[in-house]
N, C-alpha and C. Protein backbone atom coordinates (compact mmCIF):
# COMPACT_ATOMS: atom_id res chain seq x y z
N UNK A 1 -5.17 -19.21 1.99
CA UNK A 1 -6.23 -18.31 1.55
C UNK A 1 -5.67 -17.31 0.55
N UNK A 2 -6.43 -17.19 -0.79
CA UNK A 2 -5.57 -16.25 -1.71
C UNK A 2 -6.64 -15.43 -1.74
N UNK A 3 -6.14 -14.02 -1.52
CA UNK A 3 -7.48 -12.30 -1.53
C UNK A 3 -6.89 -12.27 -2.23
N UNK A 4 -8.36 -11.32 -3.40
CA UNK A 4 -8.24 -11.11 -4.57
C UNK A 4 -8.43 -9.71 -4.58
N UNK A 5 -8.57 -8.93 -5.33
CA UNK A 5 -8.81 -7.55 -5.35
C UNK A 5 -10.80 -7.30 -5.56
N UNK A 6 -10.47 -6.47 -4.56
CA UNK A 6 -12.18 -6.10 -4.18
C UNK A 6 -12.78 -6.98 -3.28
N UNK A 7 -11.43 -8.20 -2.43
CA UNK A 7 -12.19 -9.01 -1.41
C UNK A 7 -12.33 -7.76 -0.08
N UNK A 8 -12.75 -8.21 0.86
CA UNK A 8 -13.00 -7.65 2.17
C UNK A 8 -11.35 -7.65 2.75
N UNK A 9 -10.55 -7.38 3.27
CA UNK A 9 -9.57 -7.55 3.97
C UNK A 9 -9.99 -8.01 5.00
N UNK A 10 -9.20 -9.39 5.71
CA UNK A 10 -9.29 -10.19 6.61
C UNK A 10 -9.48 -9.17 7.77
N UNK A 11 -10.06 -9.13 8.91
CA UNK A 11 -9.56 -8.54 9.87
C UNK A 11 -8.34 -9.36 11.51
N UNK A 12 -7.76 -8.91 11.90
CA UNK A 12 -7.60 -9.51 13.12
C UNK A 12 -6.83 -8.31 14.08
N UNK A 13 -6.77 -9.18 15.22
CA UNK A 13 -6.21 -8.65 16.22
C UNK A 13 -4.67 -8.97 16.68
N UNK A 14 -3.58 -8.05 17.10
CA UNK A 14 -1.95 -8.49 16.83
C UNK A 14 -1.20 -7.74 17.94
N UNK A 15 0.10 -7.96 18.39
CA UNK A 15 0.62 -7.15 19.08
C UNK A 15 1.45 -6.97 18.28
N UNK A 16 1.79 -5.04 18.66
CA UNK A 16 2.40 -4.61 17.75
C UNK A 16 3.10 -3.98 18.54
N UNK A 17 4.66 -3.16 17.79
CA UNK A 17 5.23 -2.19 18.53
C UNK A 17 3.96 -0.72 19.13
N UNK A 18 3.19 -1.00 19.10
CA UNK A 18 2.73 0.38 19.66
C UNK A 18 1.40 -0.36 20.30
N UNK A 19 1.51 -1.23 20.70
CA UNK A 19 0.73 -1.76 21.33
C UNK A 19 -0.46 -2.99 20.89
N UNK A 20 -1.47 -3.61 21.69
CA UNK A 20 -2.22 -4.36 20.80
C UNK A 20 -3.51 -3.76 20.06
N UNK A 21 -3.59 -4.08 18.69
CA UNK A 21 -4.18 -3.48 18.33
C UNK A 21 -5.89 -4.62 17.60
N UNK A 22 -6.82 -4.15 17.16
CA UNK A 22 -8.01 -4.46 15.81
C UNK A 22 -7.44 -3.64 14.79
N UNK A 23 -7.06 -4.73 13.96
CA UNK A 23 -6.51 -4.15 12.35
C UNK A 23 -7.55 -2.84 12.23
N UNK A 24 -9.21 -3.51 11.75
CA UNK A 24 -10.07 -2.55 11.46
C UNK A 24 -10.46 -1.35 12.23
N UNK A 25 -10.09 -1.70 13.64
CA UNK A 25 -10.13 -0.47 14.57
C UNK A 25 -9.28 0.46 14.53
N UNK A 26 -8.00 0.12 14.50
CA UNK A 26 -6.41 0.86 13.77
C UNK A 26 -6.90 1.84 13.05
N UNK A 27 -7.36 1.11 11.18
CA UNK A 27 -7.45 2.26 10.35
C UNK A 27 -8.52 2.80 10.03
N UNK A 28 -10.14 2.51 10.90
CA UNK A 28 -10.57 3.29 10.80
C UNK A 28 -11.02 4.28 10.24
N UNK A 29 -11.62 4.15 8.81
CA UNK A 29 -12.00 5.59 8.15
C UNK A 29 -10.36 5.97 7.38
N UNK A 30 -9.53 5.28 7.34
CA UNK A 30 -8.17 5.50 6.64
C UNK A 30 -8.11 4.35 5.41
N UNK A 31 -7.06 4.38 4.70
CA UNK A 31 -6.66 3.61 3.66
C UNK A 31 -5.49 3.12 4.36
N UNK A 32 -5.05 1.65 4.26
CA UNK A 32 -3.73 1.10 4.99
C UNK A 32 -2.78 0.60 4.00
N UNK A 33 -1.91 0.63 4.00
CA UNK A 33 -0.62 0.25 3.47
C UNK A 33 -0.08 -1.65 4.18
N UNK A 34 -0.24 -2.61 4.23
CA UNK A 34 -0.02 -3.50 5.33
C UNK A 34 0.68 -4.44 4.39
N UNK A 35 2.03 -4.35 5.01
CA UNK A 35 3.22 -5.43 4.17
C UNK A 35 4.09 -5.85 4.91
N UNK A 36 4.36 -6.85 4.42
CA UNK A 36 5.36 -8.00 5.31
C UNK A 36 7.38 -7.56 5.42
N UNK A 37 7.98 -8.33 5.76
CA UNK A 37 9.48 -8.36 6.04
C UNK A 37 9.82 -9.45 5.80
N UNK A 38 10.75 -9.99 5.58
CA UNK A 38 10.62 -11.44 5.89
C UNK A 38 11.81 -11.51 7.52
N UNK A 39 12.62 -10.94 8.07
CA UNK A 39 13.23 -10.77 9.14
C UNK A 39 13.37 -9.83 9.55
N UNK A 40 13.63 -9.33 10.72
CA UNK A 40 14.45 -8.00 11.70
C UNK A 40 15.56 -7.99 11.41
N UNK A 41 16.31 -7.02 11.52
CA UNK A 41 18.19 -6.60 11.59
C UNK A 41 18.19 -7.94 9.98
N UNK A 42 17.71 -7.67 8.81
CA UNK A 42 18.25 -7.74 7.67
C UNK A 42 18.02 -6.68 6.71
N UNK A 43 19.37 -6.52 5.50
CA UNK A 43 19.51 -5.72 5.18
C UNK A 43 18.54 -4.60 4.39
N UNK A 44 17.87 -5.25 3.07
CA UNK A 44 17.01 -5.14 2.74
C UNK A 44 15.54 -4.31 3.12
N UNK A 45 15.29 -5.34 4.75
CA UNK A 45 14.21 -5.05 5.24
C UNK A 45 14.28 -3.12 5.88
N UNK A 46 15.65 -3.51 6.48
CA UNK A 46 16.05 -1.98 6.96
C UNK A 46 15.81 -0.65 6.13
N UNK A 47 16.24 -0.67 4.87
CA UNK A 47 16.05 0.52 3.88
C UNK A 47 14.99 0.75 3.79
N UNK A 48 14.21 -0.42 3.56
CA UNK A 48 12.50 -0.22 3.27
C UNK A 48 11.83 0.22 4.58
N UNK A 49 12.10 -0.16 5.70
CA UNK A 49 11.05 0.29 6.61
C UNK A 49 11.22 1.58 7.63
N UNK A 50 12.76 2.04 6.84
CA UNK A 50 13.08 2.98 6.70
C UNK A 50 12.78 4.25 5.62
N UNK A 51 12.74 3.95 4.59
CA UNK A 51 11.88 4.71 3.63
C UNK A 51 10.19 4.72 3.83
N UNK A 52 9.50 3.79 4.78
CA UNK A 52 8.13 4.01 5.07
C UNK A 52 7.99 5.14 6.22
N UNK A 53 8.53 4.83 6.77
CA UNK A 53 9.05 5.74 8.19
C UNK A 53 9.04 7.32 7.83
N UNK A 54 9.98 7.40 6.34
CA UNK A 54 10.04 8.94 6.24
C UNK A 54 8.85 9.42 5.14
N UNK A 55 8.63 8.38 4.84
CA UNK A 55 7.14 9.39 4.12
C UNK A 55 5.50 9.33 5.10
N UNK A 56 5.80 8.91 6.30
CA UNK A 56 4.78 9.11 6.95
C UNK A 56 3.75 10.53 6.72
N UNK A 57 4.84 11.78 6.01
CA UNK A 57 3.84 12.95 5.78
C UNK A 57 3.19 13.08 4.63
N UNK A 58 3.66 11.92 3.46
CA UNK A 58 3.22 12.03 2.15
C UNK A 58 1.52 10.85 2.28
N UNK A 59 2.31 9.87 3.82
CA UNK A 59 0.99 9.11 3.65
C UNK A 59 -0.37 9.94 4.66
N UNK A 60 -0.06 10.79 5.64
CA UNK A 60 -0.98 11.24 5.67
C UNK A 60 -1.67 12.45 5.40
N UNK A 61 -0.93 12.97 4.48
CA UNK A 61 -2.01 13.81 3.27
C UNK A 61 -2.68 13.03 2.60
N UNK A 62 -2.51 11.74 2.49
CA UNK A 62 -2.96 11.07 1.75
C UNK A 62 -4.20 10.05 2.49
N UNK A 63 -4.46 10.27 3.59
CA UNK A 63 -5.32 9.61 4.51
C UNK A 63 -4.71 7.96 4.82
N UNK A 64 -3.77 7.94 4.91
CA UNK A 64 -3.05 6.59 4.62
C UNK A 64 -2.77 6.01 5.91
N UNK A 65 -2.53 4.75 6.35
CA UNK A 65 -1.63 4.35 7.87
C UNK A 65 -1.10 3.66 7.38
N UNK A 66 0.43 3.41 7.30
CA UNK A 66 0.96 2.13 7.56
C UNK A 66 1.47 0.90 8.53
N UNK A 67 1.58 -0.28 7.87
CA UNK A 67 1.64 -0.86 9.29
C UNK A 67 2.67 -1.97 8.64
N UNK A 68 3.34 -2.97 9.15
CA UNK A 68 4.13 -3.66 8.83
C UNK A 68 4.39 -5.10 9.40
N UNK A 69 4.64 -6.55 8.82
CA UNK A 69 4.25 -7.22 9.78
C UNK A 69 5.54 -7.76 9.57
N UNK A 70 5.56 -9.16 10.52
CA UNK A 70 7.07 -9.76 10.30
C UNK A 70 6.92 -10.79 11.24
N UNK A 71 7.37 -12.35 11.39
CA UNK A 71 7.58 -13.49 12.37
C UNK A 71 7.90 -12.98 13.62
N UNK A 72 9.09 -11.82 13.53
CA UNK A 72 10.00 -11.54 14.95
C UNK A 72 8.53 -11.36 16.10
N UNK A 73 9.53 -11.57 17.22
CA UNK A 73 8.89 -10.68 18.63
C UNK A 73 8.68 -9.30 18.39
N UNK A 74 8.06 -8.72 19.49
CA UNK A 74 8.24 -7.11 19.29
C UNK A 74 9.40 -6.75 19.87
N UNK A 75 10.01 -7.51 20.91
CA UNK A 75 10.73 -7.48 21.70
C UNK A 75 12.26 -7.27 20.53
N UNK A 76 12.31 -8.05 19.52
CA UNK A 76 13.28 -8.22 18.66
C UNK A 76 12.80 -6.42 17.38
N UNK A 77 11.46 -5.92 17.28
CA UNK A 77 11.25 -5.38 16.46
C UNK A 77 11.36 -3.66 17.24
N UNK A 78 11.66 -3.80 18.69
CA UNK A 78 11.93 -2.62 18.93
C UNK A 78 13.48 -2.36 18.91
N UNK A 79 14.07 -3.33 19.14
CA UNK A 79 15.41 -3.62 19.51
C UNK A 79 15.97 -3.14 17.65
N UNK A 80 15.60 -3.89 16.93
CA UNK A 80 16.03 -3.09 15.32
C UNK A 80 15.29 -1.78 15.06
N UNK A 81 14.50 -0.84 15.93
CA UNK A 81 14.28 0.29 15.43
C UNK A 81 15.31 1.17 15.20
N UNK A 82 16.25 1.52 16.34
CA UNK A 82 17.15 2.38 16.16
C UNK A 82 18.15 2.30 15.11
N UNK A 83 18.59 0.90 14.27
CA UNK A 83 18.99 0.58 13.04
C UNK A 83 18.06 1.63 12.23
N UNK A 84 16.54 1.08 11.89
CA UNK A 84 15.87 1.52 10.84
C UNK A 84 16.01 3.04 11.14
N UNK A 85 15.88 3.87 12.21
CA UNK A 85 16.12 5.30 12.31
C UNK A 85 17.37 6.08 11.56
N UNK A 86 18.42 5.11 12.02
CA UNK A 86 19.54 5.77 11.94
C UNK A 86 20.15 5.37 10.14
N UNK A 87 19.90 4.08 9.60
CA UNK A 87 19.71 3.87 8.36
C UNK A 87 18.63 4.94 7.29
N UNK A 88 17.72 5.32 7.63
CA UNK A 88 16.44 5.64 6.83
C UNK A 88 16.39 7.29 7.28
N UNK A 89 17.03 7.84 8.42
CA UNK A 89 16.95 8.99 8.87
C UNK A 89 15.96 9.49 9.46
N UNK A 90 14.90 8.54 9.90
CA UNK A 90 13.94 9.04 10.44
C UNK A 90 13.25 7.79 11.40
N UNK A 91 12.73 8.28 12.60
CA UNK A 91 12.27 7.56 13.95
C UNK A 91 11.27 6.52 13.32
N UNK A 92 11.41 5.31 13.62
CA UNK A 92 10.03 4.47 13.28
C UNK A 92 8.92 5.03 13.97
N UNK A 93 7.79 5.08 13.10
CA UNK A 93 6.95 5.82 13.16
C UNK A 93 5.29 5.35 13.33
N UNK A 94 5.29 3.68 12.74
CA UNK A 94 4.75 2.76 12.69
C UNK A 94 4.77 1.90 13.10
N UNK A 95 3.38 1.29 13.09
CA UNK A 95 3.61 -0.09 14.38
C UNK A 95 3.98 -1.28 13.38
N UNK A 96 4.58 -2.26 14.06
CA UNK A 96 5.27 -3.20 12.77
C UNK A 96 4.15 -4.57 14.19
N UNK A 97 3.79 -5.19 13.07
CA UNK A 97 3.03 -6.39 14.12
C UNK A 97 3.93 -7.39 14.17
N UNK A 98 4.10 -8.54 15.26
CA UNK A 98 4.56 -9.40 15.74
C UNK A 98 3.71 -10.45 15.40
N UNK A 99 4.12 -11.26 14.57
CA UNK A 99 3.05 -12.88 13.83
C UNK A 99 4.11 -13.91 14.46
N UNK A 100 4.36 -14.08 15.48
CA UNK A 100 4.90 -14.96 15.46
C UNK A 100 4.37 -16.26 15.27
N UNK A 101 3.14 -16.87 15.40
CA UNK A 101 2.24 -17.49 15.80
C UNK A 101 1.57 -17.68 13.87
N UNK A 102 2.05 -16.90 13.26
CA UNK A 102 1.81 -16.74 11.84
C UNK A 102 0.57 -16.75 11.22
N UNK A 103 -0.05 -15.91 12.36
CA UNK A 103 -1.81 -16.17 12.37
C UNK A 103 -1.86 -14.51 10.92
N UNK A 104 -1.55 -13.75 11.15
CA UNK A 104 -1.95 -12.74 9.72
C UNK A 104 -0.85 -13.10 8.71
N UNK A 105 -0.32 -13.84 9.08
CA UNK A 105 0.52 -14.27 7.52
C UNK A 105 -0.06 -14.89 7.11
N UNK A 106 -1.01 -16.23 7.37
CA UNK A 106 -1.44 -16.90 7.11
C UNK A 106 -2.58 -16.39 6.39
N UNK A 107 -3.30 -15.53 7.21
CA UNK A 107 -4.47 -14.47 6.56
C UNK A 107 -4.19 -14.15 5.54
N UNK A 108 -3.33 -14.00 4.82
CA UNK A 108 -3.08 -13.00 4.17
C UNK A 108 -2.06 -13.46 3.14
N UNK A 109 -1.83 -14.85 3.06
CA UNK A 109 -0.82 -15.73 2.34
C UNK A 109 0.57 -15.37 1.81
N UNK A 110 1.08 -14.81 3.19
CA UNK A 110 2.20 -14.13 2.97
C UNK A 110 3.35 -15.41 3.31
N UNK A 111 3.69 -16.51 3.45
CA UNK A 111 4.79 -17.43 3.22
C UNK A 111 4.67 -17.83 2.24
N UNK A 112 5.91 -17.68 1.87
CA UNK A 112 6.54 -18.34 0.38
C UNK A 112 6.73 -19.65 0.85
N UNK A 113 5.58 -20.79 -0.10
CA UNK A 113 5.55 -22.13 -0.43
C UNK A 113 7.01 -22.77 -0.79
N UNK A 114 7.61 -23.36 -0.28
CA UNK A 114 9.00 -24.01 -0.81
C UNK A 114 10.21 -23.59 -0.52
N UNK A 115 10.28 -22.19 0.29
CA UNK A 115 11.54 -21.79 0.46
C UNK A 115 12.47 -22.48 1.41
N UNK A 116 12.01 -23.36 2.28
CA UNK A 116 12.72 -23.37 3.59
C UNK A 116 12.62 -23.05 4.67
N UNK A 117 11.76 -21.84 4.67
CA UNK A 117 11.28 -21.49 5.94
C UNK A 117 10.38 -20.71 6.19
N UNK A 118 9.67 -20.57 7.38
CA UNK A 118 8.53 -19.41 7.90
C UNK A 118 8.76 -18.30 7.48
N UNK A 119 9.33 -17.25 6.61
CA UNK A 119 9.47 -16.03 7.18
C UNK A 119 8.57 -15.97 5.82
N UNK A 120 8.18 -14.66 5.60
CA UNK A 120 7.13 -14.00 5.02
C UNK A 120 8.42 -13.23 3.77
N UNK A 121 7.39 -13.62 2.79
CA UNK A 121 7.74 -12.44 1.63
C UNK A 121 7.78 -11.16 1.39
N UNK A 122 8.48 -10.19 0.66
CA UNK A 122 7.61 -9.24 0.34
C UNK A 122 6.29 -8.79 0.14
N UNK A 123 5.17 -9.11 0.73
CA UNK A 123 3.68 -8.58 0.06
C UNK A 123 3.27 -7.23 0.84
N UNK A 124 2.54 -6.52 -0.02
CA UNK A 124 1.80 -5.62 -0.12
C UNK A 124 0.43 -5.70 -0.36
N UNK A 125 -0.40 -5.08 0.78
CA UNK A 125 -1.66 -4.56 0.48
C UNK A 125 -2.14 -3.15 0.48
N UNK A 126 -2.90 -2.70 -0.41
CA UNK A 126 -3.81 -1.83 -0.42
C UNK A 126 -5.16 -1.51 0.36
N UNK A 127 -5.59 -1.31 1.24
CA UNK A 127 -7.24 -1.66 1.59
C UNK A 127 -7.50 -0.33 1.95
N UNK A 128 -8.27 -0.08 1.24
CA UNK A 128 -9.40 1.33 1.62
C UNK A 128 -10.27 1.73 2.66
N UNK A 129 -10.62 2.89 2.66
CA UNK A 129 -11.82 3.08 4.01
C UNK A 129 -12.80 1.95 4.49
N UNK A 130 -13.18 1.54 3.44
CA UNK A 130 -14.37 0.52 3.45
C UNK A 130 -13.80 -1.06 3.45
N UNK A 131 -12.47 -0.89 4.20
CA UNK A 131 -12.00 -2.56 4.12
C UNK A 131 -11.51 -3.42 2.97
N UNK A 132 -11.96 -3.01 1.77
CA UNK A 132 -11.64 -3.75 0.40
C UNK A 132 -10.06 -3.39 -0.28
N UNK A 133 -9.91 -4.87 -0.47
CA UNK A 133 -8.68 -4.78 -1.13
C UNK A 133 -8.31 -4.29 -2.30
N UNK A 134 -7.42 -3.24 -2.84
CA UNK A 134 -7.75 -2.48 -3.80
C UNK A 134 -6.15 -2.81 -4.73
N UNK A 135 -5.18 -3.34 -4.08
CA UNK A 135 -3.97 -3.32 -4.65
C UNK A 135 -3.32 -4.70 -4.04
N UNK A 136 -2.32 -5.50 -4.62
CA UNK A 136 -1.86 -6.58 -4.11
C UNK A 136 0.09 -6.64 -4.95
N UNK A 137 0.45 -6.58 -4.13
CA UNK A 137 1.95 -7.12 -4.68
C UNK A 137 3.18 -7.87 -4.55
N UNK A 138 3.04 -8.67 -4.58
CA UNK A 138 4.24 -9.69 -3.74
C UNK A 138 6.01 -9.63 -4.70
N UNK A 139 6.58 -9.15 -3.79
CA UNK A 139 8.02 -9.07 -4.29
C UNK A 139 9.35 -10.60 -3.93
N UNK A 140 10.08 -10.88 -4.57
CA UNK A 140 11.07 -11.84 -3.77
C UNK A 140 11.70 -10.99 -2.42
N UNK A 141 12.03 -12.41 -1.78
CA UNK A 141 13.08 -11.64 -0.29
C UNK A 141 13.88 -11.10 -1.29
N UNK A 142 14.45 -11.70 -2.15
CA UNK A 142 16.01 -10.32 -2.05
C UNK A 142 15.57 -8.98 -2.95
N UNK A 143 14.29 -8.51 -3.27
CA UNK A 143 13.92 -7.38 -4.18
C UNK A 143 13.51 -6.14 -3.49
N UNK A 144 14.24 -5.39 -3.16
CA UNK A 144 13.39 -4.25 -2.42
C UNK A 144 12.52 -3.36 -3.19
N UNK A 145 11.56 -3.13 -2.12
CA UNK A 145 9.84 -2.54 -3.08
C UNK A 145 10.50 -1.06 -3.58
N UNK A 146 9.48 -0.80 -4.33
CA UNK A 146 9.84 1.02 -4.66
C UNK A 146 8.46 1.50 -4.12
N UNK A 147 8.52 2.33 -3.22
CA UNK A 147 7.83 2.87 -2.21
C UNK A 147 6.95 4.15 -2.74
N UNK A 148 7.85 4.66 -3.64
CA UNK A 148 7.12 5.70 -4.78
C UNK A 148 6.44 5.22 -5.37
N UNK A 149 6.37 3.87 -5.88
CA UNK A 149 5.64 3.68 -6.85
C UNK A 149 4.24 3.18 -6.05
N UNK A 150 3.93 3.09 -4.90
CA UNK A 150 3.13 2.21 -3.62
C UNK A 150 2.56 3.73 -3.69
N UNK A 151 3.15 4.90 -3.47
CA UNK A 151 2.46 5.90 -3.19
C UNK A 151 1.54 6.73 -4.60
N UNK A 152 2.47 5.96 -5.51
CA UNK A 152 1.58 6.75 -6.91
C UNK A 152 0.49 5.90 -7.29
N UNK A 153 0.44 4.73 -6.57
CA UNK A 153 -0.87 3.70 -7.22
C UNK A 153 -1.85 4.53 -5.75
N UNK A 154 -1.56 4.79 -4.78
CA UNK A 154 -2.61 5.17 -4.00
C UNK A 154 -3.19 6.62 -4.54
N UNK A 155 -2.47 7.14 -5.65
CA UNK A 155 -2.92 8.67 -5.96
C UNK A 155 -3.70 8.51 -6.94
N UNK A 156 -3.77 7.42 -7.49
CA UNK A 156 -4.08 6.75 -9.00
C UNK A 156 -5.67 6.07 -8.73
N UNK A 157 -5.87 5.79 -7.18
CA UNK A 157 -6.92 4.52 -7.00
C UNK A 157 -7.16 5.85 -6.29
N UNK A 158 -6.83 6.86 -5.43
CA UNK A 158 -8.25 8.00 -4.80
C UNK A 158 -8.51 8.65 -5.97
N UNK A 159 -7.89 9.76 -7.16
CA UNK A 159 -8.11 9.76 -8.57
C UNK A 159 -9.63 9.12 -8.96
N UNK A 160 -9.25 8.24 -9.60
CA UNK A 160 -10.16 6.92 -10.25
C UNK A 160 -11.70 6.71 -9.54
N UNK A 161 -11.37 6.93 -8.06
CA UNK A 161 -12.73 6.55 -7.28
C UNK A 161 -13.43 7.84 -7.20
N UNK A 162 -12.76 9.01 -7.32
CA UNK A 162 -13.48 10.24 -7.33
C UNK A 162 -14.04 10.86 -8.87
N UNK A 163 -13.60 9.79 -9.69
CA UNK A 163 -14.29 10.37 -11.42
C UNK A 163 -14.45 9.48 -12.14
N UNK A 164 -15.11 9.58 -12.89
CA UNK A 164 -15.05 8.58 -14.03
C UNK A 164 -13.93 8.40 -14.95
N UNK A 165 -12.46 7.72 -14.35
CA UNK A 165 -11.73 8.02 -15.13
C UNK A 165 -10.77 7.00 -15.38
N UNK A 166 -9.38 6.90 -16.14
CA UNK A 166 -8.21 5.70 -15.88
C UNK A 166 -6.99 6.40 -15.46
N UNK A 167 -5.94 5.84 -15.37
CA UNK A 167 -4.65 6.74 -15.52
C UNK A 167 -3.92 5.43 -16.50
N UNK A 168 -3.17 6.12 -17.57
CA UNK A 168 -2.62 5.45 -18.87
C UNK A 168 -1.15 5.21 -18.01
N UNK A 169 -0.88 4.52 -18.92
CA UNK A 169 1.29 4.16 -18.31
C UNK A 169 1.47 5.03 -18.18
N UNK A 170 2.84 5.04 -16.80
CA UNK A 170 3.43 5.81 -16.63
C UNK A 170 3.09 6.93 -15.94
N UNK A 171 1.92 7.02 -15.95
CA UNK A 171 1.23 8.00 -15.13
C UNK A 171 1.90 8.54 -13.65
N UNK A 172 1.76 9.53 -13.41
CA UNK A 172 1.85 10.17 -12.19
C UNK A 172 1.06 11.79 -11.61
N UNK A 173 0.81 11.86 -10.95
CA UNK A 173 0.10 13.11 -10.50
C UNK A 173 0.46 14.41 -11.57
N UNK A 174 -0.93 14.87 -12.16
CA UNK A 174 -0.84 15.76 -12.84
C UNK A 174 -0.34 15.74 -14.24
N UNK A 175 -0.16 14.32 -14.76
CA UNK A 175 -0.34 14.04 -15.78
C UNK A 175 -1.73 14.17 -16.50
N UNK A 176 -1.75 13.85 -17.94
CA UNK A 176 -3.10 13.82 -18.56
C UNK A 176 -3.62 12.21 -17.98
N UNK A 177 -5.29 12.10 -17.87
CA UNK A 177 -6.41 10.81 -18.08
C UNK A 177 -6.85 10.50 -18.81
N UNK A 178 -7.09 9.75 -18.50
CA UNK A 178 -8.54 9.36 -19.74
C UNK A 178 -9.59 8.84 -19.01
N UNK A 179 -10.56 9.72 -19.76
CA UNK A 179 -12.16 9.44 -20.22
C UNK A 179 -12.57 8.08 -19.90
N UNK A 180 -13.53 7.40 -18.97
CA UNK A 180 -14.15 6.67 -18.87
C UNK A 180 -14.77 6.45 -20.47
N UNK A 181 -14.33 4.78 -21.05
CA UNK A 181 -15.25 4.90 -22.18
C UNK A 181 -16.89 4.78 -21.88
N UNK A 182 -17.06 4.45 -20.64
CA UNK A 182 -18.46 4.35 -20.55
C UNK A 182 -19.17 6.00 -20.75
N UNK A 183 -18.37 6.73 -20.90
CA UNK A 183 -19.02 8.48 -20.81
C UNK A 183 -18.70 8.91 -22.31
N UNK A 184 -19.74 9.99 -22.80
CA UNK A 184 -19.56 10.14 -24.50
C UNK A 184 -18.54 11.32 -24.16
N UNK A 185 -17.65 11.28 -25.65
CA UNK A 185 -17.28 12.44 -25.31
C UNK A 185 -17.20 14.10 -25.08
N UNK A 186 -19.12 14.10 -26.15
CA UNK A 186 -19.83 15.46 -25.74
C UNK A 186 -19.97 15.49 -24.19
N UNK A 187 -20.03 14.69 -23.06
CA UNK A 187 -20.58 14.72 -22.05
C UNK A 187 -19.18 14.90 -21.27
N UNK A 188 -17.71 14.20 -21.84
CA UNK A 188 -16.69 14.27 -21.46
C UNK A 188 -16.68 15.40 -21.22
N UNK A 189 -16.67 16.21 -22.53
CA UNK A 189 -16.31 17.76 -22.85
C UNK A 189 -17.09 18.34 -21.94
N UNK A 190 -18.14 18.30 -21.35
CA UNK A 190 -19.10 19.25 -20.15
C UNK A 190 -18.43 18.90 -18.74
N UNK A 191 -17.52 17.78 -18.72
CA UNK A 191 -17.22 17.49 -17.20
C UNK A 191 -15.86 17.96 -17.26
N UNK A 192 -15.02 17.81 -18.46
CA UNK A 192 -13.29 18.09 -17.89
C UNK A 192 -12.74 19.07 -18.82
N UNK A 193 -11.71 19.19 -18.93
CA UNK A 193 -10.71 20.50 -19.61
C UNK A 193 -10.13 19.78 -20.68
N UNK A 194 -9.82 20.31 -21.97
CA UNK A 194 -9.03 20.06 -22.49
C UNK A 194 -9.07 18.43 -22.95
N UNK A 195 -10.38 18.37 -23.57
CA UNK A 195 -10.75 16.56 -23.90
C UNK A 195 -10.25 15.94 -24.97
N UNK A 196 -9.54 15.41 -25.61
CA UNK A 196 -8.93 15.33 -27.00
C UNK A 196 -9.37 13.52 -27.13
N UNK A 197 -10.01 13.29 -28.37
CA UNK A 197 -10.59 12.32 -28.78
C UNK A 197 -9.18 11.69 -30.01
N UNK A 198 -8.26 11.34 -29.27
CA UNK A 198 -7.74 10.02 -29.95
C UNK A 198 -8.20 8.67 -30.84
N UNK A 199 -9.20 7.83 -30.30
CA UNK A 199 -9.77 7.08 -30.66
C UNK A 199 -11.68 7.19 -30.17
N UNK A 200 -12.77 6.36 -30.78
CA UNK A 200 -13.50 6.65 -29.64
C UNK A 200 -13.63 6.25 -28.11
N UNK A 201 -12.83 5.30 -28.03
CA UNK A 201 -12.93 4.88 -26.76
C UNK A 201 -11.49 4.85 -26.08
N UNK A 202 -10.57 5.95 -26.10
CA UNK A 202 -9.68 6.80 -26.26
C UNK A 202 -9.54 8.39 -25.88
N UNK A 203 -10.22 8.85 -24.73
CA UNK A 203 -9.95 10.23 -24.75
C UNK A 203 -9.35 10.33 -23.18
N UNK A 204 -8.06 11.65 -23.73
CA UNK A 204 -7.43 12.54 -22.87
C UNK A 204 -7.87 13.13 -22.13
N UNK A 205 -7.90 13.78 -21.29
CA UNK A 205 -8.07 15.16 -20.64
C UNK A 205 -7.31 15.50 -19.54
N UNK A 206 -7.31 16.87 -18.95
CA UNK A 206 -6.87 17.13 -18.00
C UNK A 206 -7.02 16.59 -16.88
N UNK A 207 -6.33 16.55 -15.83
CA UNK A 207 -6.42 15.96 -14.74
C UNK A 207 -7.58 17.08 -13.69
N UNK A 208 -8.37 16.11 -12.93
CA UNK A 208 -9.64 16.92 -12.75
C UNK A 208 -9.13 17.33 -11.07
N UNK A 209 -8.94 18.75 -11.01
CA UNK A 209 -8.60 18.79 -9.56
C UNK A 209 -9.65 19.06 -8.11
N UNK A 210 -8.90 18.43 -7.20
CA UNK A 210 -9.31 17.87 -6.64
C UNK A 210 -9.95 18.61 -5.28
């Protein structure tokens, strides 16, 4: 099954380190973060789910949950927490689901076709309050994600849904936008600060706070 952006996110039900959970019951009125491992106690996987771990406060200012999935047992995924703590500096904090059975990998077409084996790729999802998939990213096993950059596309997509607006390259919080070309830019000029008409379907402005 390949989700596309703006599909529904699959739902299901999983055991996880924090118990069994309904994906959709989980986040609830939240935006989720939900990405794979491809093993427990490997190297890679450790830094990263260790760096999710410590921005748990950046994700919930941000109305965010994360969750994490992987082949292992839980039995095997509690047993590598104290690695990810003591690597990443901070307590796992998140429930990591147990697929052994490869029922949300499958959902969610997280095995790499041809490698050799079951374990799951790097992927990343985005899904919003309303269930829809808003972001998708699949990395190789040996590439570790940049976690900043996971958190600046979620600042970029609440942004965007609250104005009529884009964010240009490179972007990050509190940079300049741009202008929906669907909006003129006399009308620009009545909604934001500082509108500068580059091209016509081309305008700057301040970032509209929030």
């Amino acid at each position: 099954m390949s989700i596309r952006l703006g599909d529904e996110a699959p739902n299901f039900t999983a055991e996880t380190t924090e118990g069994t959970i309904d994906f959709y019951d989980w986040k609830a009125g939240h935006w989720a973060v939900l990405f794979s491992h491809p093993a427990d106690f490997t190297p890679v996987c450790t830094t990263e789910l260790g760096r999710t771990a410590a921005l748990k406060s950046d994700f919930e200012k941000r109305n965010v949950k994360a969750i994490a999935v992987s082949v292992d047992p839980v039995e095997s995924h509690r047993g590598w927490a104290p690695d990810i703590a003591e690597v990443g500096g901070t307590e796992l904090n998140f429930p990591i689901i147990a697929d052994s059975d490869r029922k949300v990998s499958q959902l969610y077409d997280m095995i790499h076709p041809g490698e050799g084996d079951t374990s799951t790729v790097r992927s990343v999802f985005i899904i919003d309050p309303k269930n829809k998939v808003r972001l998708t990213l699949t990395y190789p096993k040996s590439v570790g994600r940049n976690f900043t950059e996971i958190v600046r596309v979620i600042d970029a997509l609440q942004l965007t849904d609250a104005a009529p607006v884009s964010t240009p390259v490179d972007w990050t919080p509190g940079d300049r936008i741009i202008v929906s070309p669907a909006m003129s830019t006399d009308d620009a000029r009545q909604r934001f600060e500082d509108v500068e008409e580059v091209r016509p379907y081309l305008r700057w402005a301040r970032q509209p706070v929030s």
